[in-house]
PDB file of N, CA and C in Angstrom:
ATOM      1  N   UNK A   1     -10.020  -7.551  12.092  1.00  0.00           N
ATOM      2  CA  UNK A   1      -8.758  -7.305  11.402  1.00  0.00           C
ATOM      3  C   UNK A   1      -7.758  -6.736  12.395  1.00  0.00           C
ATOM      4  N   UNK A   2      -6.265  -7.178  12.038  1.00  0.00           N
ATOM      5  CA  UNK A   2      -5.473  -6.308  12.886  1.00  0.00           C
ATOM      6  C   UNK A   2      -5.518  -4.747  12.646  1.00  0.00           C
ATOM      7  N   UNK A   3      -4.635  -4.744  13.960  1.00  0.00           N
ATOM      8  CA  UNK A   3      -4.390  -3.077  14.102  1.00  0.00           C
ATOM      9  C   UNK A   3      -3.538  -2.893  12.619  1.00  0.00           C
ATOM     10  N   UNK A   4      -3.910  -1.546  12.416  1.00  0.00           N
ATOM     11  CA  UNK A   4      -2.533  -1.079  11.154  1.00  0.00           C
ATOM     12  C   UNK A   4      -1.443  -0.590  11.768  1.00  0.00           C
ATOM     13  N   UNK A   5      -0.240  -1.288  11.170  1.00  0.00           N
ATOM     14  CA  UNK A   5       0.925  -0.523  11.539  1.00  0.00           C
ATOM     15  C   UNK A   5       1.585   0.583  10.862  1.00  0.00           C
ATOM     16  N   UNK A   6       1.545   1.668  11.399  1.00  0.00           N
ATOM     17  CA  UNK A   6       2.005   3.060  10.405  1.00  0.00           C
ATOM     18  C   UNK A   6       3.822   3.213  11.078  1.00  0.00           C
ATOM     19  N   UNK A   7       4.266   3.636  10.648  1.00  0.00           N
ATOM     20  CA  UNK A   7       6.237   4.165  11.043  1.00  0.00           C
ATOM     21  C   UNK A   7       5.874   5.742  11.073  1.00  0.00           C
ATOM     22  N   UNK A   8       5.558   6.121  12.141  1.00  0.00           N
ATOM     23  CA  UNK A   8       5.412   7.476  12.770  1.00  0.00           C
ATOM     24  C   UNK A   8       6.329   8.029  12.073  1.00  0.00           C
ATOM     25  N   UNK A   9       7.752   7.430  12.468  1.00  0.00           N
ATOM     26  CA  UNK A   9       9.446   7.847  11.979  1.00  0.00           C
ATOM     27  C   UNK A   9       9.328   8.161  10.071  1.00  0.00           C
ATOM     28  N   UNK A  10       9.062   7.326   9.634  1.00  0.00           N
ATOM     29  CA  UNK A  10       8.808   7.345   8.392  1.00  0.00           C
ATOM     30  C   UNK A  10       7.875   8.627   7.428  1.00  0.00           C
ATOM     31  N   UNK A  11       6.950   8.722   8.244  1.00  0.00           N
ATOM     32  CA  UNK A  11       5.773   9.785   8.117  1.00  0.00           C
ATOM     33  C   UNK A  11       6.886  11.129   8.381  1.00  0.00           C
ATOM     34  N   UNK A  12       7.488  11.247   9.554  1.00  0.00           N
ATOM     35  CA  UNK A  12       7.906  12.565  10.017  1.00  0.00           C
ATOM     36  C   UNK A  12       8.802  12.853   8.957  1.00  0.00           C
ATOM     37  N   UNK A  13      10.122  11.807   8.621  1.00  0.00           N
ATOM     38  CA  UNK A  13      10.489  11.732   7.693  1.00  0.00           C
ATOM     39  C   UNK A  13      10.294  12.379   6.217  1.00  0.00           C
ATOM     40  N   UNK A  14       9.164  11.812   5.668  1.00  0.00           N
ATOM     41  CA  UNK A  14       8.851  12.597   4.536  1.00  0.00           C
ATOM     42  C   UNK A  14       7.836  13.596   4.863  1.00  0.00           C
ATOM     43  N   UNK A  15       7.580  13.886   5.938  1.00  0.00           N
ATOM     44  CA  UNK A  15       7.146  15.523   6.159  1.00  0.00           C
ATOM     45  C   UNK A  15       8.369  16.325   6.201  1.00  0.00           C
ATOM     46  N   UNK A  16       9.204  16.003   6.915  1.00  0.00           N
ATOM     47  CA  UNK A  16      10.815  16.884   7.077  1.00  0.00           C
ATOM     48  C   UNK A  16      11.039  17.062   5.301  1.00  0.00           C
ATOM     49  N   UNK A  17      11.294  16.234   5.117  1.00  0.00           N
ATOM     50  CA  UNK A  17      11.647  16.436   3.177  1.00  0.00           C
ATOM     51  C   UNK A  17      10.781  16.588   2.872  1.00  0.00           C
ATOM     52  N   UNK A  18       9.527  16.652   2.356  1.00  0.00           N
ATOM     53  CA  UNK A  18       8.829  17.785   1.312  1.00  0.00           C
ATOM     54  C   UNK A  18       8.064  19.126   1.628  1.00  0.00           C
ATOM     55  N   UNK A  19       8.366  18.908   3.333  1.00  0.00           N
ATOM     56  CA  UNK A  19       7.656  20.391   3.998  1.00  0.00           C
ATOM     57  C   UNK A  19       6.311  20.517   3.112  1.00  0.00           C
ATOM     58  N   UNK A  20       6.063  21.980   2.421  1.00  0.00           N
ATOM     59  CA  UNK A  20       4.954  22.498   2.408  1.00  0.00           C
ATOM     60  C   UNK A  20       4.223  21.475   1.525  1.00  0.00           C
ATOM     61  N   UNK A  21       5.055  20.563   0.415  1.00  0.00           N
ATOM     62  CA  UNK A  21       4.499  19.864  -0.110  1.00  0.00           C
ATOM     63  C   UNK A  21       3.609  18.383   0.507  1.00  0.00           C
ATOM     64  N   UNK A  22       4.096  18.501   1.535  1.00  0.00           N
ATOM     65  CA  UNK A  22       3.650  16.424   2.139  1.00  0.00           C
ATOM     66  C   UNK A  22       2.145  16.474   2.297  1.00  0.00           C
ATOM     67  N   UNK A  23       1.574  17.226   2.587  1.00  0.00           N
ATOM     68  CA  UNK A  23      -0.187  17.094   2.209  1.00  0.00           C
ATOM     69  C   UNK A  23      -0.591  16.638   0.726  1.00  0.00           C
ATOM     70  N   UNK A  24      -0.027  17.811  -0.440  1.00  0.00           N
ATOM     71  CA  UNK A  24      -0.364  17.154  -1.044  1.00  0.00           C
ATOM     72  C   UNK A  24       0.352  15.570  -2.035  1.00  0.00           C
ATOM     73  N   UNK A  25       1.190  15.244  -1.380  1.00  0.00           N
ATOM     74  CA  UNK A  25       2.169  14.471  -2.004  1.00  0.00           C
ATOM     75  C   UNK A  25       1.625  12.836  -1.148  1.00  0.00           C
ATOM     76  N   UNK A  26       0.797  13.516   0.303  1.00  0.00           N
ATOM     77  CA  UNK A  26       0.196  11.912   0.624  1.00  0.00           C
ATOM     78  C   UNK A  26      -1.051  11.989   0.168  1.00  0.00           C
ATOM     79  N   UNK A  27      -1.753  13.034  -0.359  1.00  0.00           N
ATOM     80  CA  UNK A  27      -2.592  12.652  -1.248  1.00  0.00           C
ATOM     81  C   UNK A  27      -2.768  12.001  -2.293  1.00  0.00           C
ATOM     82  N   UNK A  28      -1.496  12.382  -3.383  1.00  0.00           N
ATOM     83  CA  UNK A  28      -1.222  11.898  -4.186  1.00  0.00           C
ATOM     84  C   UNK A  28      -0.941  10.185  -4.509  1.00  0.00           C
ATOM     85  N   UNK A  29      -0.645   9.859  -2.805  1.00  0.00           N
ATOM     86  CA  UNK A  29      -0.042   8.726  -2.673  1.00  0.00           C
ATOM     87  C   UNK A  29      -1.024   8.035  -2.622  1.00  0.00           C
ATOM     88  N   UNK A  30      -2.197   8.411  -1.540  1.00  0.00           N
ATOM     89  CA  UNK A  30      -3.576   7.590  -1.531  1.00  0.00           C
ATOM     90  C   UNK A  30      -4.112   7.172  -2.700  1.00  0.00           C
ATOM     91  N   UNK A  31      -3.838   8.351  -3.238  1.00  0.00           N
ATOM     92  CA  UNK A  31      -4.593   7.718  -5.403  1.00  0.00           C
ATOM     93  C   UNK A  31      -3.706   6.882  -5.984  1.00  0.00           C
ATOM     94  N   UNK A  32      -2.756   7.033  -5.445  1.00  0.00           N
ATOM     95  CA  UNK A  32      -1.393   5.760  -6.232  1.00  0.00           C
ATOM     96  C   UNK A  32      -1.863   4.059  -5.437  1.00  0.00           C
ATOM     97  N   UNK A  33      -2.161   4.213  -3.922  1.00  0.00           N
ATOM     98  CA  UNK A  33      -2.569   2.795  -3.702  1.00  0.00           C
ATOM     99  C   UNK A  33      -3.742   2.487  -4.492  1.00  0.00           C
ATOM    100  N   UNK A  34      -4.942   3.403  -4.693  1.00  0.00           N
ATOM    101  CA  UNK A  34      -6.277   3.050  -4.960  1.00  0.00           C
ATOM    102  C   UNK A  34      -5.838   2.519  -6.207  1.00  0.00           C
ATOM    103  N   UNK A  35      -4.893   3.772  -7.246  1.00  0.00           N
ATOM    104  CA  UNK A  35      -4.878   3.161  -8.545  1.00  0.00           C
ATOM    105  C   UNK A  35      -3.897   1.498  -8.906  1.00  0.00           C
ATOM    106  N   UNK A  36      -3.351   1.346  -7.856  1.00  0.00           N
ATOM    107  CA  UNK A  36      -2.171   0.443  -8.219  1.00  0.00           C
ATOM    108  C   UNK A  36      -3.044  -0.817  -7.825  1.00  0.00           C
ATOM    109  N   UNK A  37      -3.981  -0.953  -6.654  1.00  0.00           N
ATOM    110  CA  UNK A  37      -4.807  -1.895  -6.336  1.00  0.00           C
ATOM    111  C   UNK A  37      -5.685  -2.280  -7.260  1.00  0.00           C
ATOM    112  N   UNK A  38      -6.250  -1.211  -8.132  1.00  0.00           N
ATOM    113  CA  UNK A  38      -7.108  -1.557  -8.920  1.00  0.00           C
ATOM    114  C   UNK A  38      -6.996  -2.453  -9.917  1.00  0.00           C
ATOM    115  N   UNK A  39      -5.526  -1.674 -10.860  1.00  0.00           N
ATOM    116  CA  UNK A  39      -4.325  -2.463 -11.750  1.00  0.00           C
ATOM    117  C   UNK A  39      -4.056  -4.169 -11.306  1.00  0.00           C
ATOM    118  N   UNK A  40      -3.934  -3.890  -9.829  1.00  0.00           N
ATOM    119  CA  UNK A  40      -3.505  -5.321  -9.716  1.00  0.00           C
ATOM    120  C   UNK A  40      -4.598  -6.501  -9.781  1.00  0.00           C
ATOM    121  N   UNK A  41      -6.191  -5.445  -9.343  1.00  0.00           N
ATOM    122  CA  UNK A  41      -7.221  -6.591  -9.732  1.00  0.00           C
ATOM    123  C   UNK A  41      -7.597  -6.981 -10.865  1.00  0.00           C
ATOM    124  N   UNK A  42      -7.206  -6.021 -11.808  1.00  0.00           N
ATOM    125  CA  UNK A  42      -7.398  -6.305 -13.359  1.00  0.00           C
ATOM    126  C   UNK A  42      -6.311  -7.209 -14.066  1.00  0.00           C
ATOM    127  N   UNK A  43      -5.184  -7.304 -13.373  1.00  0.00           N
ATOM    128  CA  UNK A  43      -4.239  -8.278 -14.190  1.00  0.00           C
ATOM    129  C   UNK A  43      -4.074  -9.531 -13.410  1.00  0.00           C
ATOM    130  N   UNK A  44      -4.593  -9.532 -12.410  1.00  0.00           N
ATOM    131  CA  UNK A  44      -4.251 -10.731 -11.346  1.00  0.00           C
ATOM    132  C   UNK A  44      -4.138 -11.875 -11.818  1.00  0.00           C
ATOM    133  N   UNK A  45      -5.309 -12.236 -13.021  1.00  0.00           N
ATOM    134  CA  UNK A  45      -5.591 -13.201 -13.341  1.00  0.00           C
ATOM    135  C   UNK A  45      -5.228 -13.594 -14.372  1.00  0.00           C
ATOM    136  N   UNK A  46      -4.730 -12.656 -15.433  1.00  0.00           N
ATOM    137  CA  UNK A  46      -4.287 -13.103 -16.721  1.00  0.00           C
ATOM    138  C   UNK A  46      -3.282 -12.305 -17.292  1.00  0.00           C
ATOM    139  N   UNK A  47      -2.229 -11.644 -15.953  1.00  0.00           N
ATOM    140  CA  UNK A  47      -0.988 -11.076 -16.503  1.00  0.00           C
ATOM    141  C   UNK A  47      -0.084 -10.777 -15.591  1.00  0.00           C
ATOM    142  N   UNK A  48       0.542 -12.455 -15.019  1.00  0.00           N
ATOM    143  CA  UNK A  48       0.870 -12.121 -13.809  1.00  0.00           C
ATOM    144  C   UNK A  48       2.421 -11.693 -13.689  1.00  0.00           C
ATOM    145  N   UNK A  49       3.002 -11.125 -14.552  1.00  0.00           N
ATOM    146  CA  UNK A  49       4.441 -10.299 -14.782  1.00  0.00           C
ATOM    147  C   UNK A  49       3.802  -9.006 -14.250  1.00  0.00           C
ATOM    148  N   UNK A  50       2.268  -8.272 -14.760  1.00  0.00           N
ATOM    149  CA  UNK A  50       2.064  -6.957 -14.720  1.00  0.00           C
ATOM    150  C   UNK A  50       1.464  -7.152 -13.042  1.00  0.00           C
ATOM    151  N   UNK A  51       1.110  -8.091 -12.666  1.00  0.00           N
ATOM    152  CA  UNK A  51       0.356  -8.154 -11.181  1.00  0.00           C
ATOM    153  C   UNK A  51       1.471  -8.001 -10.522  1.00  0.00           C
ATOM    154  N   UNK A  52       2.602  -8.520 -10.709  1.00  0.00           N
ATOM    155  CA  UNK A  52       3.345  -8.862  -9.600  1.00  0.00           C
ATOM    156  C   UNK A  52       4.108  -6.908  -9.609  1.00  0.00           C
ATOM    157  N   UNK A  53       4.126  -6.790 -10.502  1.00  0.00           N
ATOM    158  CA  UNK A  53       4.753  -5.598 -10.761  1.00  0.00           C
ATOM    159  C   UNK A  53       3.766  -4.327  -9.578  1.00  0.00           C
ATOM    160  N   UNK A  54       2.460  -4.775 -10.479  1.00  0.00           N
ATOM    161  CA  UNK A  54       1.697  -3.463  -9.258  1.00  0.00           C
ATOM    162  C   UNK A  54       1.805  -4.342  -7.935  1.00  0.00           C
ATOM    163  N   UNK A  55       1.544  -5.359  -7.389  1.00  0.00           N
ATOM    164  CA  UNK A  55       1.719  -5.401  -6.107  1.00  0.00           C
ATOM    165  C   UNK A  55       3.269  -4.968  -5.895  1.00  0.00           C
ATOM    166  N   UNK A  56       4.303  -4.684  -5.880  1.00  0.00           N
ATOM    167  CA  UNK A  56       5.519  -4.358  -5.479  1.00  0.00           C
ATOM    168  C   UNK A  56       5.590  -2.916  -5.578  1.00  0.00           C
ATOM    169  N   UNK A  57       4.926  -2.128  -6.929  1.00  0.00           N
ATOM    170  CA  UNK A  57       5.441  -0.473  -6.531  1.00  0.00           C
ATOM    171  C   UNK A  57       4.182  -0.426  -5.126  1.00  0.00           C
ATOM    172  N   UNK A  58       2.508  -1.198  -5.131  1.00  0.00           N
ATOM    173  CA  UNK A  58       2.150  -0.478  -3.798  1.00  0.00           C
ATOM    174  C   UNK A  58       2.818  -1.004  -2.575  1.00  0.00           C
ATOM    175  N   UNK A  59       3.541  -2.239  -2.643  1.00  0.00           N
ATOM    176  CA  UNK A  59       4.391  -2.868  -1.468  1.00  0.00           C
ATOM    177  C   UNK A  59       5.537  -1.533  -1.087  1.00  0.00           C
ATOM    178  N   UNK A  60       6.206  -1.017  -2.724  1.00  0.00           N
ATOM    179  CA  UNK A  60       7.116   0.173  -2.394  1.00  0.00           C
ATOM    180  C   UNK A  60       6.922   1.445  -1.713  1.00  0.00           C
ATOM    181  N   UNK A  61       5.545   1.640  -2.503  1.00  0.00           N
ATOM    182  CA  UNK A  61       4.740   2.858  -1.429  1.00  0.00           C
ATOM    183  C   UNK A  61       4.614   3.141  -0.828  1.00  0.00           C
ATOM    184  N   UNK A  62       3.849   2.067  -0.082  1.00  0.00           N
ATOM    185  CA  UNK A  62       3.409   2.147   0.979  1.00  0.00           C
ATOM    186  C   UNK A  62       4.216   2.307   2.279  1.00  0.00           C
ATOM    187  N   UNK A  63       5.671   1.529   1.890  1.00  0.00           N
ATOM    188  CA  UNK A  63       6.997   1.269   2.534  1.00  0.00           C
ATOM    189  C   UNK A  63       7.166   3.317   2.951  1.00  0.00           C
ATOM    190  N   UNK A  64       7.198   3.319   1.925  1.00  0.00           N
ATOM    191  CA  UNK A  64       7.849   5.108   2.106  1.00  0.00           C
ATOM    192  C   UNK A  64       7.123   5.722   2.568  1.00  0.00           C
ATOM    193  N   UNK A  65       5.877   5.727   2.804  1.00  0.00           N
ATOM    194  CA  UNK A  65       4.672   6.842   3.968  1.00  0.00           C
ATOM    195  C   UNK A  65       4.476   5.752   5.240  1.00  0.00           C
ATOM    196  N   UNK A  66       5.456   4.903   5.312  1.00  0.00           N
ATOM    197  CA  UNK A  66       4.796   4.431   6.544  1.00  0.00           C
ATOM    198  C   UNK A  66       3.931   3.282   6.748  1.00  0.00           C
ATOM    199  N   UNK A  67       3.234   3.149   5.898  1.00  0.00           N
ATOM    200  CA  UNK A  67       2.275   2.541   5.703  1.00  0.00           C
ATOM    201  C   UNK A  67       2.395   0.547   6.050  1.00  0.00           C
ATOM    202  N   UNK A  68       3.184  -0.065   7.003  1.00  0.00           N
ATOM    203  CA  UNK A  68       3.794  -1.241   7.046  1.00  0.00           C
ATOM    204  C   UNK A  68       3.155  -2.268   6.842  1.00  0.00           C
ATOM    205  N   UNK A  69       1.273  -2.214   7.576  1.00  0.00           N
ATOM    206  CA  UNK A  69       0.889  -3.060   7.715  1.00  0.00           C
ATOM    207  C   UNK A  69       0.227  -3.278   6.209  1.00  0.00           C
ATOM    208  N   UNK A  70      -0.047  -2.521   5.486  1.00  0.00           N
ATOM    209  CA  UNK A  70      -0.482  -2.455   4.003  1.00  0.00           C
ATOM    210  C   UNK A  70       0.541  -2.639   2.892  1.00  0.00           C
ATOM    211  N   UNK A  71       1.981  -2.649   3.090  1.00  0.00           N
ATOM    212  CA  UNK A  71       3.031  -2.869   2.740  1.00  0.00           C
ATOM    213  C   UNK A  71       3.230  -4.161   2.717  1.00  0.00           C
ATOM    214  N   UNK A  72       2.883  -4.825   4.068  1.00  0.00           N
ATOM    215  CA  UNK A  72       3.505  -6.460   4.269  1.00  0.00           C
ATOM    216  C   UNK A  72       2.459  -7.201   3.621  1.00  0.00           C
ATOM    217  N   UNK A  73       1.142  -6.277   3.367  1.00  0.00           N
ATOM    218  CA  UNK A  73       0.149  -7.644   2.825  1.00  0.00           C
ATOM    219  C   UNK A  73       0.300  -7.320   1.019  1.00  0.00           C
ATOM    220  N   UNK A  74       0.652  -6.125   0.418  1.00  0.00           N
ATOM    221  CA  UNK A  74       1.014  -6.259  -0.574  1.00  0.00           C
ATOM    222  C   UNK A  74       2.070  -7.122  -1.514  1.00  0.00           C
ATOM    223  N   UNK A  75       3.095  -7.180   0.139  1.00  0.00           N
ATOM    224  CA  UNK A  75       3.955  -8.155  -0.244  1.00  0.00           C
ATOM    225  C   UNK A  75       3.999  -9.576  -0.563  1.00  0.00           C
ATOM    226  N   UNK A  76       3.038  -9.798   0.533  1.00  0.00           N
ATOM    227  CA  UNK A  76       2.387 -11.123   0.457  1.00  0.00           C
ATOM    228  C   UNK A  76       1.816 -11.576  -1.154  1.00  0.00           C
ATOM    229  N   UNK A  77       0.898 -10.921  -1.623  1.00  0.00           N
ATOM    230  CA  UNK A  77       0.719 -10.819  -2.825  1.00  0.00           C
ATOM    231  C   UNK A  77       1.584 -11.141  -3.880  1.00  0.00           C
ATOM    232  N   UNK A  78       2.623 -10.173  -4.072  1.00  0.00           N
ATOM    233  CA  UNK A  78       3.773 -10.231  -4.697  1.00  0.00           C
ATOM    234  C   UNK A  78       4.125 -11.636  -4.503  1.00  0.00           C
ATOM    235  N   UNK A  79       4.901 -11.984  -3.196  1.00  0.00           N
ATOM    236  CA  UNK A  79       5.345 -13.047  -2.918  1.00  0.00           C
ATOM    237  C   UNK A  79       4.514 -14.732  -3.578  1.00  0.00           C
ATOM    238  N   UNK A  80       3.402 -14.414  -3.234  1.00  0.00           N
ATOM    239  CA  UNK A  80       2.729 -15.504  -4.015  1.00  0.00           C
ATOM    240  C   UNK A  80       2.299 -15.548  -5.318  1.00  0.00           C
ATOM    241  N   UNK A  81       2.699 -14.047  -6.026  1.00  0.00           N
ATOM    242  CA  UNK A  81       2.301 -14.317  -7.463  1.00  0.00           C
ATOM    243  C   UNK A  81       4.077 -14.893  -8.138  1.00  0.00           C
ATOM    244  N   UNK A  82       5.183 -14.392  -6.762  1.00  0.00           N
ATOM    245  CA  UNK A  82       5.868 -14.778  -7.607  1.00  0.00           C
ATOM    246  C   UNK A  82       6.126 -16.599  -7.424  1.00  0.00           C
ATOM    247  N   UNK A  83       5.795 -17.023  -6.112  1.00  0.00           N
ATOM    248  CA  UNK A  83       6.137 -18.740  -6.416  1.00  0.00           C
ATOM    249  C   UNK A  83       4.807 -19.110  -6.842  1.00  0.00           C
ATOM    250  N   UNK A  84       3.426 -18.925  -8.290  1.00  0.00           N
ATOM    251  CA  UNK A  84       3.019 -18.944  -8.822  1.00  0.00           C
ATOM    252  C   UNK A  84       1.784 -19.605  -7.970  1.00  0.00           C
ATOM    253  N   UNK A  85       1.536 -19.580  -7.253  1.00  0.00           N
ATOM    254  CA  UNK A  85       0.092 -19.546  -6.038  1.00  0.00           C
ATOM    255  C   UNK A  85      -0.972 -18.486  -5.904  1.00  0.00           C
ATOM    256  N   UNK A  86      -2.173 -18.646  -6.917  1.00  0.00           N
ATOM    257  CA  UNK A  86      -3.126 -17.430  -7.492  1.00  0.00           C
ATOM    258  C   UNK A  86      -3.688 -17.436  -6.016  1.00  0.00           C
ATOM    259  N   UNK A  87      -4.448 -18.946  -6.121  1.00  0.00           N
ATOM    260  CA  UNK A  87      -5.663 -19.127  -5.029  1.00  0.00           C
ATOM    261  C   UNK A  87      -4.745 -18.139  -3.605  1.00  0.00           C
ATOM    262  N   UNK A  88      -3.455 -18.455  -3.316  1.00  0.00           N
ATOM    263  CA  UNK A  88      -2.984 -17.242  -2.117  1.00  0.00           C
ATOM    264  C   UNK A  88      -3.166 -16.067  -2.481  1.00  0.00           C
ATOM    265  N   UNK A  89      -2.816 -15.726  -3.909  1.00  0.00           N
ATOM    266  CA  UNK A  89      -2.060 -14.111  -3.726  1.00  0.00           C
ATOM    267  C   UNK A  89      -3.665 -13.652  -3.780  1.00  0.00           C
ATOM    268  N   UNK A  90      -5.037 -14.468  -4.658  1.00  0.00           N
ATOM    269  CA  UNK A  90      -5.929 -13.687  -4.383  1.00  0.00           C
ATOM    270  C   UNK A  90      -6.739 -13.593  -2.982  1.00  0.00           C
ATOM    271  N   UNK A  91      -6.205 -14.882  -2.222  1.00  0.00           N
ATOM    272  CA  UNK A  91      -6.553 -14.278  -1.084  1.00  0.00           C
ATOM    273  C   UNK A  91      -6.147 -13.070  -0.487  1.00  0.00           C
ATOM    274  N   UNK A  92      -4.593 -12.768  -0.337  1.00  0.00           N
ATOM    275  CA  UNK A  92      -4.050 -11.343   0.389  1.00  0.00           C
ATOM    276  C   UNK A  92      -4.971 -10.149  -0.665  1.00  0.00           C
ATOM    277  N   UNK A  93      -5.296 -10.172  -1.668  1.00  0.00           N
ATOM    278  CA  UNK A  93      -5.383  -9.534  -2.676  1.00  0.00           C
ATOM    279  C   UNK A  93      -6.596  -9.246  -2.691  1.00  0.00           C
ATOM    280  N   UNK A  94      -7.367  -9.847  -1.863  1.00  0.00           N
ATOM    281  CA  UNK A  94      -8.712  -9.557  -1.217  1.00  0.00           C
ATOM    282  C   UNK A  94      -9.286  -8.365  -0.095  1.00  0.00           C
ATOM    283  N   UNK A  95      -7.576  -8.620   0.665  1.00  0.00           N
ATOM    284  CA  UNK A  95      -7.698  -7.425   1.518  1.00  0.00           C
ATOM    285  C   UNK A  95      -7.744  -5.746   1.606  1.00  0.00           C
ATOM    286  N   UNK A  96      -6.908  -6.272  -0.052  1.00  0.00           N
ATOM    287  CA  UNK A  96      -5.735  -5.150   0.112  1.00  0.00           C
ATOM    288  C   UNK A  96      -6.731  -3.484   0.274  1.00  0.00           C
ATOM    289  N   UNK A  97      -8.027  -3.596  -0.140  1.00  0.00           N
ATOM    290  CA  UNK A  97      -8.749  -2.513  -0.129  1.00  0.00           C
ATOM    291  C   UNK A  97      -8.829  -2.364   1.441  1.00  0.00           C
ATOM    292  N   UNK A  98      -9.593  -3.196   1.734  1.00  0.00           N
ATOM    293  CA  UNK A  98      -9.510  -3.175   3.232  1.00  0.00           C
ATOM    294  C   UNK A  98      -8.542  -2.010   4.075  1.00  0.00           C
ATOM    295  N   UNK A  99      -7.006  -2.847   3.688  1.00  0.00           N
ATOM    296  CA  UNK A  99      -6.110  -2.791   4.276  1.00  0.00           C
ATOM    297  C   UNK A  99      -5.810  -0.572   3.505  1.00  0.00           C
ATOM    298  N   UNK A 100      -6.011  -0.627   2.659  1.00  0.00           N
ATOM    299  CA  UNK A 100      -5.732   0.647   2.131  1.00  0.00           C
ATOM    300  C   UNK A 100      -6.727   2.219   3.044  1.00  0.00           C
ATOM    301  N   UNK A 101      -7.688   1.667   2.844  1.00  0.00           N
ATOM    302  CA  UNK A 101      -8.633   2.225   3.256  1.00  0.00           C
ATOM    303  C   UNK A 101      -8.546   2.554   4.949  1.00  0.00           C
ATOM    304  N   UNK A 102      -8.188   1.703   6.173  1.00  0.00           N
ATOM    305  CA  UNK A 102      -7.592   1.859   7.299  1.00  0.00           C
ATOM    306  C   UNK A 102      -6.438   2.585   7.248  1.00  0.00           C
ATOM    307  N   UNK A 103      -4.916   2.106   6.505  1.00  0.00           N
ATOM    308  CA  UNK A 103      -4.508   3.184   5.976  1.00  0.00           C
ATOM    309  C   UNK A 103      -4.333   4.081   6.448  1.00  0.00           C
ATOM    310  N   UNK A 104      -5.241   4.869   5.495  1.00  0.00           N
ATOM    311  CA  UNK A 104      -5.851   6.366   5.128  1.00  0.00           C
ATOM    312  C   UNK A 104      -6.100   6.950   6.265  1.00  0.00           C
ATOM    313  N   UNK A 105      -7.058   6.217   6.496  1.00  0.00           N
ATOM    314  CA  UNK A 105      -7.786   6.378   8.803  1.00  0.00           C
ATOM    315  C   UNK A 105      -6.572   6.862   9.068  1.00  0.00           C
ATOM    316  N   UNK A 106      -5.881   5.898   9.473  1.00  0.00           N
ATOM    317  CA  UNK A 106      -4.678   6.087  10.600  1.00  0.00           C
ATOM    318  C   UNK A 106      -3.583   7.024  10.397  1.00  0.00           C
ATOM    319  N   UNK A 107      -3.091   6.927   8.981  1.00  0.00           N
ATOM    320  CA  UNK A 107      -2.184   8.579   8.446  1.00  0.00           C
ATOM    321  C   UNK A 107      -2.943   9.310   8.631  1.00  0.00           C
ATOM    322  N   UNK A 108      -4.421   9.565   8.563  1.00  0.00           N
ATOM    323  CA  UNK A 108      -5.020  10.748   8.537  1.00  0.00           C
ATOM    324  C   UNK A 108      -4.949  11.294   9.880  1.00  0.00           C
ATOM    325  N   UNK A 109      -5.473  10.415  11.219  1.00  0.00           N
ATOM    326  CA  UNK A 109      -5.788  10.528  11.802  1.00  0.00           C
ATOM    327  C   UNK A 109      -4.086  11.047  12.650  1.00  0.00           C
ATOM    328  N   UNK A 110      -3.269  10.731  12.353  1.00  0.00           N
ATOM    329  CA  UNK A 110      -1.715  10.938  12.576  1.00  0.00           C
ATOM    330  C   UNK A 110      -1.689  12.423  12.533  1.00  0.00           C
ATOM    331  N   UNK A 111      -1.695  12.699  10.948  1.00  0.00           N
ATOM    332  CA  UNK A 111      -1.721  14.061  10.217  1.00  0.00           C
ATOM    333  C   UNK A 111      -2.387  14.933  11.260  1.00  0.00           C
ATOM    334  N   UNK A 112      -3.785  14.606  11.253  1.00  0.00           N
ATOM    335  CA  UNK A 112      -4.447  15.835  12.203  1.00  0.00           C
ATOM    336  C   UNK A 112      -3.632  15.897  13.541  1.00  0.00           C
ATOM    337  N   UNK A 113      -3.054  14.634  14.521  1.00  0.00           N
ATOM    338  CA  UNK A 113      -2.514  14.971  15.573  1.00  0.00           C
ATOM    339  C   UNK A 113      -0.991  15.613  15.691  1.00  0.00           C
ATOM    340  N   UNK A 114      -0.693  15.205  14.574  1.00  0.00           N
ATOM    341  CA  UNK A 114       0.930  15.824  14.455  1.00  0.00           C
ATOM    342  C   UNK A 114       1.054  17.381  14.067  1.00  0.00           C
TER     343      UNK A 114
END
């Protein structure tokens, strides 16, 4: 798999704005991909107004901590549920744990060095 791309800038960013809060607020965020991924595997297949919806707030999410390379494949998702191509979006939609889970690694691993 590729490298993940994180926005250092982005991260510092919402550390500058929520200060004492940004620990627990990228925590919070990690449970928002897990939960929004989950959502999207449960509707993928038979509610694709509500799929396309969770792939875009974790495409949004992810956008705002940084998170790019897990961002662009959410998008992907999105993108193919919206020109109505399952067999694609469940391919990207395959990753997306993958892709969440590295993630985590790499903000984390940020967090501790910053």
């Amino acid at each position: 798999m590729e490298d993940m791309v994180i926005d250092e800038d982005a991260l510092l960013g919402m550390k500058s704005l929520l200060g004492e809060h940004f620990n627990d607020t990228l925590d919070f965020c990690y449970n928002e991909f897990d939960r929004l991924n989950q959502e999207l595997k449960q509707t993928i297949n038979n509610d694709n107004e509500s799929a396309i919806r969770h792939a875009h707030s974790l495409k949004s999410n992810a956008t705002q901590f940084g998170a790019l390379s897990l961002a662009e494949m959410a998008k992907n998702v999105e993108h193919s549920l919206n020109k109505g191509n399952l067999d694609e979006a469940l391919t990207y939609a395959a990753l997306l744990q993958t892709f969440i889970d590295k993630t985590k690694k790499e903000i984390d691993i940020w967090r501790i060095n910053s």
